[in-house]
Every structure is written in structure tokens, then in C-alpha cells.
C-alpha atoms as a PDB file:
ATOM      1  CA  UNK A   1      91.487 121.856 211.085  1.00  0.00           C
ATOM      2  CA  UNK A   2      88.548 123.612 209.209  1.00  0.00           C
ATOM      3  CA  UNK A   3      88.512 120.430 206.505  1.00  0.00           C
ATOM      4  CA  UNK A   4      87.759 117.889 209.487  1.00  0.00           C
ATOM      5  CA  UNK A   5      85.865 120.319 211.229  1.00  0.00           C
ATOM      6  CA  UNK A   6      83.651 121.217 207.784  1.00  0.00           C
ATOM      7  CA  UNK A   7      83.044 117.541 207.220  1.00  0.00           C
ATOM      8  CA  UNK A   8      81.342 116.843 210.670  1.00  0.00           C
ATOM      9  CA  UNK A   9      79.574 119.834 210.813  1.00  0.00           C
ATOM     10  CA  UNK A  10      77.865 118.606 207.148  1.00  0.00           C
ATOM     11  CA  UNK A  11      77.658 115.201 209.247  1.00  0.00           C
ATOM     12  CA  UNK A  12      75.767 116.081 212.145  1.00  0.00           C
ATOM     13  CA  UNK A  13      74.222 118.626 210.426  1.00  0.00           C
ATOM     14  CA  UNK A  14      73.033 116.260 207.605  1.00  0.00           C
ATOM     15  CA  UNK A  15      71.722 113.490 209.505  1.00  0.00           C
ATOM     16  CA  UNK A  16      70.484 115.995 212.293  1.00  0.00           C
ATOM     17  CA  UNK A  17      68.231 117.334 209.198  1.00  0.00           C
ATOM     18  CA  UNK A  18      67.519 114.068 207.684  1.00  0.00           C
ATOM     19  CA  UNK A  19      65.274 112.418 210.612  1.00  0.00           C
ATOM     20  CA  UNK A  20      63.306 116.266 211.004  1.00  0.00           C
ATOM     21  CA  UNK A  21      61.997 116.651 207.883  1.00  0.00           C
ATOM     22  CA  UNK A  22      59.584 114.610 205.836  1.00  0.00           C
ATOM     23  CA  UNK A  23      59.944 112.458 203.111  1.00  0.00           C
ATOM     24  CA  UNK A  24      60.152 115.259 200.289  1.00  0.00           C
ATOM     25  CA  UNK A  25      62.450 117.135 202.558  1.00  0.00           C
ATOM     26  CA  UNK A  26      64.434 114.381 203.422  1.00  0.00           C
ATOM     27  CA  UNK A  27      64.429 113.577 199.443  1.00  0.00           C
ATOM     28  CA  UNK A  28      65.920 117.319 198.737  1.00  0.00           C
ATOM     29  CA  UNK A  29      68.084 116.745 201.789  1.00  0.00           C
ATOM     30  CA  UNK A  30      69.741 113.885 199.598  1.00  0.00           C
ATOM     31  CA  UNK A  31      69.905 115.637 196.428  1.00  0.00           C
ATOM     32  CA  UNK A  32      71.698 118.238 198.274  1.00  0.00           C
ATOM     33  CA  UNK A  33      74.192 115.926 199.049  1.00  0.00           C
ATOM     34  CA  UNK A  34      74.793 114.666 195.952  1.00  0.00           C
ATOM     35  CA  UNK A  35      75.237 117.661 194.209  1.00  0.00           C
ATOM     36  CA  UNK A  36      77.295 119.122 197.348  1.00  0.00           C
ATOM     37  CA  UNK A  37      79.644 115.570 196.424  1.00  0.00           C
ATOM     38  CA  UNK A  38      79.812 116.417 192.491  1.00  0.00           C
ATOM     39  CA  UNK A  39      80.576 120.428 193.523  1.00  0.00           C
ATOM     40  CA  UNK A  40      83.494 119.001 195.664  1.00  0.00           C
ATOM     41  CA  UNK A  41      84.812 117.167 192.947  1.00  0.00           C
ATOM     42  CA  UNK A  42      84.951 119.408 190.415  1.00  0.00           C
ATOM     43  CA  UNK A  43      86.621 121.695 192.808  1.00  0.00           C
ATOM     44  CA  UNK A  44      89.424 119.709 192.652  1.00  0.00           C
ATOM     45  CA  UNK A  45      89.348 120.737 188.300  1.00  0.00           C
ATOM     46  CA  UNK A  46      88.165 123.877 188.905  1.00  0.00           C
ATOM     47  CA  UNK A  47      88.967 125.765 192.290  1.00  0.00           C
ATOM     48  CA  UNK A  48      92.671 123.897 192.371  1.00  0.00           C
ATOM     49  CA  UNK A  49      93.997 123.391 188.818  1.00  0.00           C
ATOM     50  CA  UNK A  50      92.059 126.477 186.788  1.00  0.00           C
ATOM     51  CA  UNK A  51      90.577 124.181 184.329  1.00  0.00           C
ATOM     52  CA  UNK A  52      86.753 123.759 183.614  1.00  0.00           C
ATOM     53  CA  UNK A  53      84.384 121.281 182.986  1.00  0.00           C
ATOM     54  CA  UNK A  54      80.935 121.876 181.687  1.00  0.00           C
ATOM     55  CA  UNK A  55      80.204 117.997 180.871  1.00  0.00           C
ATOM     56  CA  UNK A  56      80.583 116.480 183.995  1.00  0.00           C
ATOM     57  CA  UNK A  57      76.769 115.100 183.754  1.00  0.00           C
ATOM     58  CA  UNK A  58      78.428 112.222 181.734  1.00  0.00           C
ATOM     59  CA  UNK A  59      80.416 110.584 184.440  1.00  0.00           C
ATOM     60  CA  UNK A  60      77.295 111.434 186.649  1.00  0.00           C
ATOM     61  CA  UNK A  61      75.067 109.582 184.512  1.00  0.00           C
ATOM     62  CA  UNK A  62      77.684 106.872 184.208  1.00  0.00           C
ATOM     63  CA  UNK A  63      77.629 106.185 187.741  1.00  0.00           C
ATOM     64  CA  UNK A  64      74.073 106.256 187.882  1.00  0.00           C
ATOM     65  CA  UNK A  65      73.645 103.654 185.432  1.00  0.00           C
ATOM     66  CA  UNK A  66      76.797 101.397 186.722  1.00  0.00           C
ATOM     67  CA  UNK A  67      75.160 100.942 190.037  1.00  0.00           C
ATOM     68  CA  UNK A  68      71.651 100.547 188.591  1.00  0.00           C
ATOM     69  CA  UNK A  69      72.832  97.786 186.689  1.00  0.00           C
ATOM     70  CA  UNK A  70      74.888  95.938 188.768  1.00  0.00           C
ATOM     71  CA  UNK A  71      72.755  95.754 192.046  1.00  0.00           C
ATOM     72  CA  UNK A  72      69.447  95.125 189.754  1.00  0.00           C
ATOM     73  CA  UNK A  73      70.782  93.526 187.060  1.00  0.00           C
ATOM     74  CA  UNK A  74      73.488  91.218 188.189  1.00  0.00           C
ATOM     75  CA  UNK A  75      72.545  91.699 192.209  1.00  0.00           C
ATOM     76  CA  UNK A  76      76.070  92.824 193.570  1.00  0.00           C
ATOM     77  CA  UNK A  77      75.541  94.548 197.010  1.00  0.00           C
ATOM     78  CA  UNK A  78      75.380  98.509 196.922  1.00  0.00           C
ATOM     79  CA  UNK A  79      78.687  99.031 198.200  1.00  0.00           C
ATOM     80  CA  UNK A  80      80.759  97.709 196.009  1.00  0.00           C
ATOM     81  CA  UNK A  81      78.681  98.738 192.965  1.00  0.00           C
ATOM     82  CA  UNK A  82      79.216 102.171 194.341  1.00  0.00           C
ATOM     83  CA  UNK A  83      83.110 102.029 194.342  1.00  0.00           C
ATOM     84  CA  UNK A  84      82.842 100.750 190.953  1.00  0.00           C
ATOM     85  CA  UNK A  85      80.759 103.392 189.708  1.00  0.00           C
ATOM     86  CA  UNK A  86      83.925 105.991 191.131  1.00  0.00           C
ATOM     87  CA  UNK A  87      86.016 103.728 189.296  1.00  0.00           C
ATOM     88  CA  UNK A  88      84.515 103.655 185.937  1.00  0.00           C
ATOM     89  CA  UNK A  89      83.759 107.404 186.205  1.00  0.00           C
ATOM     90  CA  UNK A  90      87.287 107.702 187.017  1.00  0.00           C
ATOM     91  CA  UNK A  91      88.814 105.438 184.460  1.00  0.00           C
ATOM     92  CA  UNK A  92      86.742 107.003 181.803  1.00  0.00           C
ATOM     93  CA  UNK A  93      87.756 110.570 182.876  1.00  0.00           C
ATOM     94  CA  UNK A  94      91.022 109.961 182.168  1.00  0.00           C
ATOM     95  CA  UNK A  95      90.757 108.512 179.004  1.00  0.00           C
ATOM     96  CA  UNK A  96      88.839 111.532 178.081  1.00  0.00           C
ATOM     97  CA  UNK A  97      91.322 113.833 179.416  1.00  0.00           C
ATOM     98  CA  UNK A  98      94.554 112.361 177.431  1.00  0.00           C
ATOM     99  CA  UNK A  99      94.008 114.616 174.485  1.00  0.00           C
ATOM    100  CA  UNK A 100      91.083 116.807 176.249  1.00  0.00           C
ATOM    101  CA  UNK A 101      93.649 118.899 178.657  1.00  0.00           C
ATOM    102  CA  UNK A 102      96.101 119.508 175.828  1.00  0.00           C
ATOM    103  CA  UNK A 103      93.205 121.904 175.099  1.00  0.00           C
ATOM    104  CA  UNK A 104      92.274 124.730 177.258  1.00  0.00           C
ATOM    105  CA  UNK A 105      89.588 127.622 177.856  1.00  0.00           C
ATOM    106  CA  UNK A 106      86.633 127.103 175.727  1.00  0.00           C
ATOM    107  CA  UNK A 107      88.248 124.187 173.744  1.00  0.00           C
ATOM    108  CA  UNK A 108      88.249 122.065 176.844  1.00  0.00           C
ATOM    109  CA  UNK A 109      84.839 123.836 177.594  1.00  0.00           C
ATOM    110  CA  UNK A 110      83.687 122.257 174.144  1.00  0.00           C
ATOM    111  CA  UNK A 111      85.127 118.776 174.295  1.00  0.00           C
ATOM    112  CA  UNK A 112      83.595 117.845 177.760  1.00  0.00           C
ATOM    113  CA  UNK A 113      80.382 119.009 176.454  1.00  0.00           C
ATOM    114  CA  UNK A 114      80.604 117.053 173.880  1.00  0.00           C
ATOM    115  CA  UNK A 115      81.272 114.155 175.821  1.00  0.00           C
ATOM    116  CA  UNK A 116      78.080 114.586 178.127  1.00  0.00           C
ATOM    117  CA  UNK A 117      76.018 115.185 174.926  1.00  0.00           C
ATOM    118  CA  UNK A 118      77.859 111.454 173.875  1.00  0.00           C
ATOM    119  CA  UNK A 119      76.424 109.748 176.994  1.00  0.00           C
ATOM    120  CA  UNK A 120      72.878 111.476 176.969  1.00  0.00           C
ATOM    121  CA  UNK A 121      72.073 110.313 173.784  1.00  0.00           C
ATOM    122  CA  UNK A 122      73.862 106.738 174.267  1.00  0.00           C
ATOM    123  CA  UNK A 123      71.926 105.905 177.381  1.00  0.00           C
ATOM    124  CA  UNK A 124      69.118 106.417 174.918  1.00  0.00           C
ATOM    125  CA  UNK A 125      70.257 104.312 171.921  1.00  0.00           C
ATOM    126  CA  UNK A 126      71.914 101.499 173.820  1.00  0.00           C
ATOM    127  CA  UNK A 127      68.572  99.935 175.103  1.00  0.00           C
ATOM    128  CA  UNK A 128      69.972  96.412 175.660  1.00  0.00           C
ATOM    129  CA  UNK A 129      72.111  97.700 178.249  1.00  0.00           C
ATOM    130  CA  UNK A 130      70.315 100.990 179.471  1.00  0.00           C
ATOM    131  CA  UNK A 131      66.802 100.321 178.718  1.00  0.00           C
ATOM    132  CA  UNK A 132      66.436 103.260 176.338  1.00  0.00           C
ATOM    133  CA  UNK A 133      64.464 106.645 177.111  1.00  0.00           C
ATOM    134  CA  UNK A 134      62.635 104.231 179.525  1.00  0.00           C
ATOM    135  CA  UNK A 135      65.648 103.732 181.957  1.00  0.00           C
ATOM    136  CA  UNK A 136      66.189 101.073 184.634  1.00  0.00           C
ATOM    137  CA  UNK A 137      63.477 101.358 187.679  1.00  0.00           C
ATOM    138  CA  UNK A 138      63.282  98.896 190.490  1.00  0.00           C
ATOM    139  CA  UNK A 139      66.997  99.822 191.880  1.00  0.00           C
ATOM    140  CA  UNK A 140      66.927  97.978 194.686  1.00  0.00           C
ATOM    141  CA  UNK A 141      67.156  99.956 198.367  1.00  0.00           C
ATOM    142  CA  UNK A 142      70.527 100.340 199.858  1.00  0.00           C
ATOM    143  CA  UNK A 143      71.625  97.863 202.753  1.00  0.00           C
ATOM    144  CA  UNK A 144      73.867  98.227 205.400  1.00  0.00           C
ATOM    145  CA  UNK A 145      74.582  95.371 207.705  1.00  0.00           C
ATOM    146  CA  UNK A 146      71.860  93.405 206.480  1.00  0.00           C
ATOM    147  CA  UNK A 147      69.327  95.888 207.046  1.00  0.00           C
ATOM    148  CA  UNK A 148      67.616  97.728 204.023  1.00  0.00           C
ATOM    149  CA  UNK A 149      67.730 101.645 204.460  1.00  0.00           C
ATOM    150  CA  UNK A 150      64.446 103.998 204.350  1.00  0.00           C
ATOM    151  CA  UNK A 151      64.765 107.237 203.005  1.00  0.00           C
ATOM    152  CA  UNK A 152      65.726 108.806 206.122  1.00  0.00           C
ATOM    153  CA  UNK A 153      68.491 106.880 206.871  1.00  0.00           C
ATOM    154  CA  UNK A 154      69.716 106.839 203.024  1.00  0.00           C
ATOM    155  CA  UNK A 155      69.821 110.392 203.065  1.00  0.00           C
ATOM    156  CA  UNK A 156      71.743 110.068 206.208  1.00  0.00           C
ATOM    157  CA  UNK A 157      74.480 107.893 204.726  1.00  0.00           C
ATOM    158  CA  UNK A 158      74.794 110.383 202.135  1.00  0.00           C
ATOM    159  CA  UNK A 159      75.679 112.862 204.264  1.00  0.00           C
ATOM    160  CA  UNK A 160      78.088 110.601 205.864  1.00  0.00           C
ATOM    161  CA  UNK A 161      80.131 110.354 202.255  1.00  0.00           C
ATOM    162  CA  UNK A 162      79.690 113.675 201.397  1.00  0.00           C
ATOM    163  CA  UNK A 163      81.114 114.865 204.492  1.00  0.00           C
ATOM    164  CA  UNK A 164      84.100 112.307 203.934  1.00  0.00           C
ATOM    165  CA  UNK A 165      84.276 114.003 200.560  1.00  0.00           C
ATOM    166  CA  UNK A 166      84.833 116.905 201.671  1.00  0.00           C
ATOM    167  CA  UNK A 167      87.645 115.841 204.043  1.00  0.00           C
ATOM    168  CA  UNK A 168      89.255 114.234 201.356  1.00  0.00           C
ATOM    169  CA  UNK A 169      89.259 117.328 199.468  1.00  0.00           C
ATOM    170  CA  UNK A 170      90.520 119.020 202.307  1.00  0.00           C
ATOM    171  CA  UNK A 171      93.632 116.349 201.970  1.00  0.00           C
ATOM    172  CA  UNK A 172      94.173 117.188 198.591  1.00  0.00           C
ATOM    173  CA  UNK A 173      94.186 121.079 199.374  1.00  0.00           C
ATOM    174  CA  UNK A 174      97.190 120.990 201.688  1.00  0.00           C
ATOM    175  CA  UNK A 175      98.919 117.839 199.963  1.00  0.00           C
ATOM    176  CA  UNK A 176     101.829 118.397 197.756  1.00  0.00           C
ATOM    177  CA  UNK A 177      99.057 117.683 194.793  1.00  0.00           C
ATOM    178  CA  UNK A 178      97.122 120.376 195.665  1.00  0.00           C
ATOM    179  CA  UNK A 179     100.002 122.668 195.567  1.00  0.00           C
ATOM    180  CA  UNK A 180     100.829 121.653 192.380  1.00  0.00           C
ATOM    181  CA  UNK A 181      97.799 122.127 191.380  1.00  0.00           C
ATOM    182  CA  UNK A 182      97.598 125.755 192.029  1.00  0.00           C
ATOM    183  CA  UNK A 183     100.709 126.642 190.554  1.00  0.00           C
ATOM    184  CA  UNK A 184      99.847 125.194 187.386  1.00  0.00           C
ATOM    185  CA  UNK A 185      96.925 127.698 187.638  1.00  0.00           C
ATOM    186  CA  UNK A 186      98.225 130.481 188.747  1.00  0.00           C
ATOM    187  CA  UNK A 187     101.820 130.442 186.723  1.00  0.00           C
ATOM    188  CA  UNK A 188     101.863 127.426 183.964  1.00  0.00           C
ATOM    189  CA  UNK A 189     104.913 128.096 182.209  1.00  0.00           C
ATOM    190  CA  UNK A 190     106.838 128.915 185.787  1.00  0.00           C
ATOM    191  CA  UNK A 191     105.548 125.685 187.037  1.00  0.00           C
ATOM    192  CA  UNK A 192     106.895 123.803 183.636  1.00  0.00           C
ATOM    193  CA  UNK A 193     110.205 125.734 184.109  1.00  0.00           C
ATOM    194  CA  UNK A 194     110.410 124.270 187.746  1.00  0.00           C
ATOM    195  CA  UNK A 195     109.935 120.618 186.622  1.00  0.00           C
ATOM    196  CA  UNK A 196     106.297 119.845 187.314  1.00  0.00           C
ATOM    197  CA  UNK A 197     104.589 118.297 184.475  1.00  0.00           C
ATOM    198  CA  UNK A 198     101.838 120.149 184.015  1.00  0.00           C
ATOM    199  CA  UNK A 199      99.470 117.541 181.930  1.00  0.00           C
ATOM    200  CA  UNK A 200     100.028 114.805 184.201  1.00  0.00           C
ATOM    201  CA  UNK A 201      98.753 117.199 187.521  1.00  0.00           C
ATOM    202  CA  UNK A 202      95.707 118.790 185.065  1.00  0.00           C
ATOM    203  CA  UNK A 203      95.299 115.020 184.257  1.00  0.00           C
ATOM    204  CA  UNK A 204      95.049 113.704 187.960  1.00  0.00           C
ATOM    205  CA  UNK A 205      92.606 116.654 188.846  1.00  0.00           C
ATOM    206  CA  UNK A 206      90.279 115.384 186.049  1.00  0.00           C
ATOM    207  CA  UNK A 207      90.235 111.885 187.145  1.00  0.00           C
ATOM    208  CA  UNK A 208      89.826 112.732 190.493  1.00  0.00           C
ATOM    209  CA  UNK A 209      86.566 115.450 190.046  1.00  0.00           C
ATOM    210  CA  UNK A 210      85.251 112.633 187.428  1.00  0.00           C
ATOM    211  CA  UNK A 211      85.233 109.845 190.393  1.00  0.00           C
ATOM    212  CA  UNK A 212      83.593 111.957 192.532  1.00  0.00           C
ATOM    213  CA  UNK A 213      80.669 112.890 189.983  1.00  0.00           C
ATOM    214  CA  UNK A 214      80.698 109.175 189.272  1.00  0.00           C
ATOM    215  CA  UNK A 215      79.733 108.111 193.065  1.00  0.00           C
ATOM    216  CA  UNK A 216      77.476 111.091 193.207  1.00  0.00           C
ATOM    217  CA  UNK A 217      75.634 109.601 190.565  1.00  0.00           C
ATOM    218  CA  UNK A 218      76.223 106.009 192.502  1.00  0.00           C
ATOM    219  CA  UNK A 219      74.293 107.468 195.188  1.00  0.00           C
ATOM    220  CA  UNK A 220      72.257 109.534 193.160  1.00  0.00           C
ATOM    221  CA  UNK A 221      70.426 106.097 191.713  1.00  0.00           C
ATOM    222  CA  UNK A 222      68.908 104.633 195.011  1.00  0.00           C
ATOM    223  CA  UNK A 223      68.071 108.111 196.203  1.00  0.00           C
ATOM    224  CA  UNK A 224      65.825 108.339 193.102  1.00  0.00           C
ATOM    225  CA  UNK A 225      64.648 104.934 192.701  1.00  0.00           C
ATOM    226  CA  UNK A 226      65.484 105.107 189.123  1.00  0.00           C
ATOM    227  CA  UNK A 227      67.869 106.336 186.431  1.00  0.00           C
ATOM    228  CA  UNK A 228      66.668 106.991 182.711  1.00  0.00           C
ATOM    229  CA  UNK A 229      68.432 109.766 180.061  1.00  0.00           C
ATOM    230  CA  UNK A 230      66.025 112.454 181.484  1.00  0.00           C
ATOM    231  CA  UNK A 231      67.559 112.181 184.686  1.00  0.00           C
ATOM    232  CA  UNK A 232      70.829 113.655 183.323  1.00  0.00           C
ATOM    233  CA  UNK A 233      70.197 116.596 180.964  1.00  0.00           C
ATOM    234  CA  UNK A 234      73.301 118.900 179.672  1.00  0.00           C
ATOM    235  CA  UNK A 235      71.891 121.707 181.587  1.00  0.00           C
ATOM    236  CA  UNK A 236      72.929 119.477 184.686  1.00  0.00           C
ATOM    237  CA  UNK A 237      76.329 120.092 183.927  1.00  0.00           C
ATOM    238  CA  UNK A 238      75.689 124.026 184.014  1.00  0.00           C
ATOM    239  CA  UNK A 239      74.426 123.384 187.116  1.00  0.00           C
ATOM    240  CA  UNK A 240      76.968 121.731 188.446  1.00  0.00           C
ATOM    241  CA  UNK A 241      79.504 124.528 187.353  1.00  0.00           C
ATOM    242  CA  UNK A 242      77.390 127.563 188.916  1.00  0.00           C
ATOM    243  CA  UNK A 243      77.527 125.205 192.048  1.00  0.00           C
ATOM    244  CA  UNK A 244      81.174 125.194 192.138  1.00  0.00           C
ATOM    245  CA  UNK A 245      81.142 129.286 191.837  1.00  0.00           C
ATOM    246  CA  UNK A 246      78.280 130.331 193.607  1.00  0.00           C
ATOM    247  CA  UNK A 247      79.986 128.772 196.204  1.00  0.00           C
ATOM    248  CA  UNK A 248      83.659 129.768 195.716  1.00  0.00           C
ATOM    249  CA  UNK A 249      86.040 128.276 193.795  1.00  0.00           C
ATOM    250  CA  UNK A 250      88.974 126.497 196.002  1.00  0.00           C
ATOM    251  CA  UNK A 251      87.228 126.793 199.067  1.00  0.00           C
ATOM    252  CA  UNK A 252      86.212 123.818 201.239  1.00  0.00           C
ATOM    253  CA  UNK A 253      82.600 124.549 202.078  1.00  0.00           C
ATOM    254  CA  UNK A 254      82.001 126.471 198.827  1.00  0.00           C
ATOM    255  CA  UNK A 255      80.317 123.439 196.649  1.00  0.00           C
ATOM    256  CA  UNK A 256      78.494 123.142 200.025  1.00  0.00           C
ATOM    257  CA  UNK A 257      77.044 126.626 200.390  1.00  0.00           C
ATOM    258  CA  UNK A 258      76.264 126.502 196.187  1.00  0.00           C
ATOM    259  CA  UNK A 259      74.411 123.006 196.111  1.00  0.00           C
ATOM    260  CA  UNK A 260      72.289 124.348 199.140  1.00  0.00           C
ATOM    261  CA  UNK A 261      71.537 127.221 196.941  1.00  0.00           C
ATOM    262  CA  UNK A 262      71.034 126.030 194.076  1.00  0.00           C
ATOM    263  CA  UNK A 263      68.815 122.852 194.998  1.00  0.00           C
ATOM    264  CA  UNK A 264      66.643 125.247 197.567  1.00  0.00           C
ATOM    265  CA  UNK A 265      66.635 128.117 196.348  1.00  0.00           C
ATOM    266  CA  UNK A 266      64.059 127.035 193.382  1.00  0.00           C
ATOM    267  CA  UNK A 267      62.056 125.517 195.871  1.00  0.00           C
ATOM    268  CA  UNK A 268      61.456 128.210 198.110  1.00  0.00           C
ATOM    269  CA  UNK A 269      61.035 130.480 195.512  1.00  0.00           C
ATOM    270  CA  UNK A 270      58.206 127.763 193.409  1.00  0.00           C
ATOM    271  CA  UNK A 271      54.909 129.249 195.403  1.00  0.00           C
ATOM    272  CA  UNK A 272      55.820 132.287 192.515  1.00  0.00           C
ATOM    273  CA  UNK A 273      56.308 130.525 189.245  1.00  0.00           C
ATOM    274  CA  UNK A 274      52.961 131.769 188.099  1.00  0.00           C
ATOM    275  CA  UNK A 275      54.990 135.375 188.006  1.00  0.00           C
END
């Protein structure tokens, strides 16, 4: 029961926090989320099947962009822009992963890289589509029911799908997936020898953490008001990682703990930047 019991407590907790604070806290409220959301996801890659990730800006920033342009540019509702951001994220995870997880350690390490340092600089080059270095502003605010939401209430409903995130991963944990997961890990060749096919579990892992970095980013677009190559810098990625192990790796509230960290810590500690 701790999965269930970890997702409402980052509920109530979230949305508790969300109408206190003002509208800067409220904004690093959000951001917490959202990185909370990507840490879950690449928990999945990282805590359950060993493998490691260190360009998972990319499917962030293609989220991001997916929902920027379909609720400004073509006007589709928020919602389903936001499932299609997962979708994409997820569809081009996988392609990446085909020959990416027949690699492993720092290969891996060096490929996914590359592939975040492929979407960077293609945001910036494809400026019929992206808008260039300048990005796409205006994103329009997110609606539910018919009703716009403020900040407060945005950084609410983040909460709310972070906290189903983490349920989900919770699923996955204690699902036959997540088993499979581990012992591909923990034993590869032993997990071959018992008839698990190891690429196709590293495989679904990938897919999985990149849909969840792709509706982070979904989310990550309103939140922000904007989305332009700046807003997704490699060291994002690094970030992302040291979320995942600040944390602790495989546990459920571990990407929760390290995105609190991570996105407070410099915060509380920016009154001493002059030292």
C-alpha cells in the first residue's frame, strides 16, 4: 500500500502547498512536479532495469514543443495535446532504443546524449516549425471543464498527475514487468538462460521513462508560458539523473525526495551566490 499511499500524500500535499504560497512559490511548486514526473520515469530505466539515460531532455523538450504547437498552433484542447506529447515521446523513445540498448554502460550513456544534443540544436534550426532560438510564447492556459486554470490551480493539477505517476510506477514495481526488469539488472545472462528476452524488457523500460519525460515536458509548457531551445539545455538531463539518485534508485518516493532537492535546494541556498 505505500505506492497508493505515496501518491496521495504528494496529492494533498501538493495542492495543500499550491493555494499557500505565492505565485513564485506556487511556480517552483510546479516545477517540482514536473521534474518529480520525469525522476519517476526514468526510474522505471534506471532504478528497475540498470540502464541509464543521460539524454532524456530530448523527449522533454519534445513534449514541450508537441503541446505548444498543437494547443497554439492548431488549437486542440490541452488534454489531448498532453497525451500526445506522452505518445510522441514514447514512440520516439523506442525508435531510439532499437539499436541504443544493444549498447550498454557509457555507450548507451553516449548515444542518448547524443540524441538530446540532436533535439537542442533542431528546435533551433527548424524555425518553421519551432520558431528558432525564439521559441513558441503565447501557450495558451490550461482548461478544465470549460474553465481556464490560474497558476494555483495548474500547479495543483500537476500534482494530481504526478501523484498518479507515481502510482503507476508503483504498478509497474510489483507487476510481472517490474520483476523482469530487475532480473535483467541484477543477473542478465541468468535471466536470458530462463527465457526472458532481455532487449524487449530494457526496450519497454525506455519507452515507458521516455513517455513520462514527454508529459513532463507537456505540462512543463503551460507552467512556463513558453518553450524555446534554452528551456532544455543538456545539463537538464544531468539533472534529471542526480534526481533519480539523490533520491534512490528503485524506490517509490525517491525521484520525489531528489526533485524537491534539487529544485529547492538552489533556491534556499541563492541569498549566498555572491560567496
Amino acid at each position: 500500500m505505500r505506492g497508493p499511499l505515496a501518491g496521495l500524500g504528494v496529492l494533498l500535499g501538493g495542492i495543500a502547498l499550491c493555494f499557500l504560497g505565492d505565485g513564485y512559490q506556487t511556480y517552483l511548486l510546479g516545477l517540482v512536479g514536473v521534474t518529480a514526473l520525469v525522476g519517476t520515469g526514468l526510474n522505471v530505466l534506471m532504478g528497475l532495469a540498470g540502464q541509464i539515460s543521460i539524454g532524456h531532455v530530448g523527449f522533454f523538450a519534445i513534449g514541450g514543443y508537441v503541446t505548444a504547437l498543437l494547443t497554439k498552433g492548431l488549437g486542440v484542447s490541452f488534454w489531448p495535446a498532453l497525451a500526445a506529447a506522452g505518445v510522441l515521446a514514447a514512440v520516439v523513445g523506442g525508435a531510439l532504443a532499437l539499436p541504443a540498448l544493444r549498447l550498454s554502460g557509457p555507450y548507451l550513456a553516449m548515444v542518448t546524449l547524443a540524441f538530446a544534443f540532436v533535439v537542442e540544436h533542431g528546435a533551433i534550426e527548424w524555425r518553421g516549425l519551432t520558431g528558432g532560438a525564439n521559441g513558441i510564447m503565447g501557450i495558451p492556459a490550461v482548461t478544465v471543464l470549460g474553465a481556464a486554470l490560474d497558476a494555483r490551480t495548474l500547479a495543483a493539477a500537476i500534482a494530481v498527475v504526478t501523484a498518479a505517476g507515481v502510482v503507476l510506477f508503483w504498478l509497474m514495481r510489483r507487476s510481472g514487468w517490474g520483476h523482469a526488469m530487475r532480473a535483467v539488472r541484477d543477473a542478465e545472462t541468468a535471466a536470458a538462460g530462463l527465457g526472458l528476452d532481455t532487449i524487449t524488457i530494457r526496450w519497454t523500460a525506455f519507452v515507458v521513462s521516455a513517455a513520462y519525460a514527454g508529459v513532463a515536458g507537456g505540462l512543463f509548457a503551460p507552467l512556463t508560458g513558453f518553450v524555446s531551445p534554452e528551456a532544455f539545455p543538456l545539463i537538464t538531463s544531468i539533472i534529471f539523473v542526480l534526481v533519480v539518485m539523490a533520491g534512490g534508485q528503485g524506490t517509490i518516493a525517491g525521484p520525489l525526495v531528489g526533485a524537491a532537492i534539487v529544485t529547492l535546494l538552489p533556491e534556499v541556498l541563492s541569498s549566498l551566490a555572491e560567496y
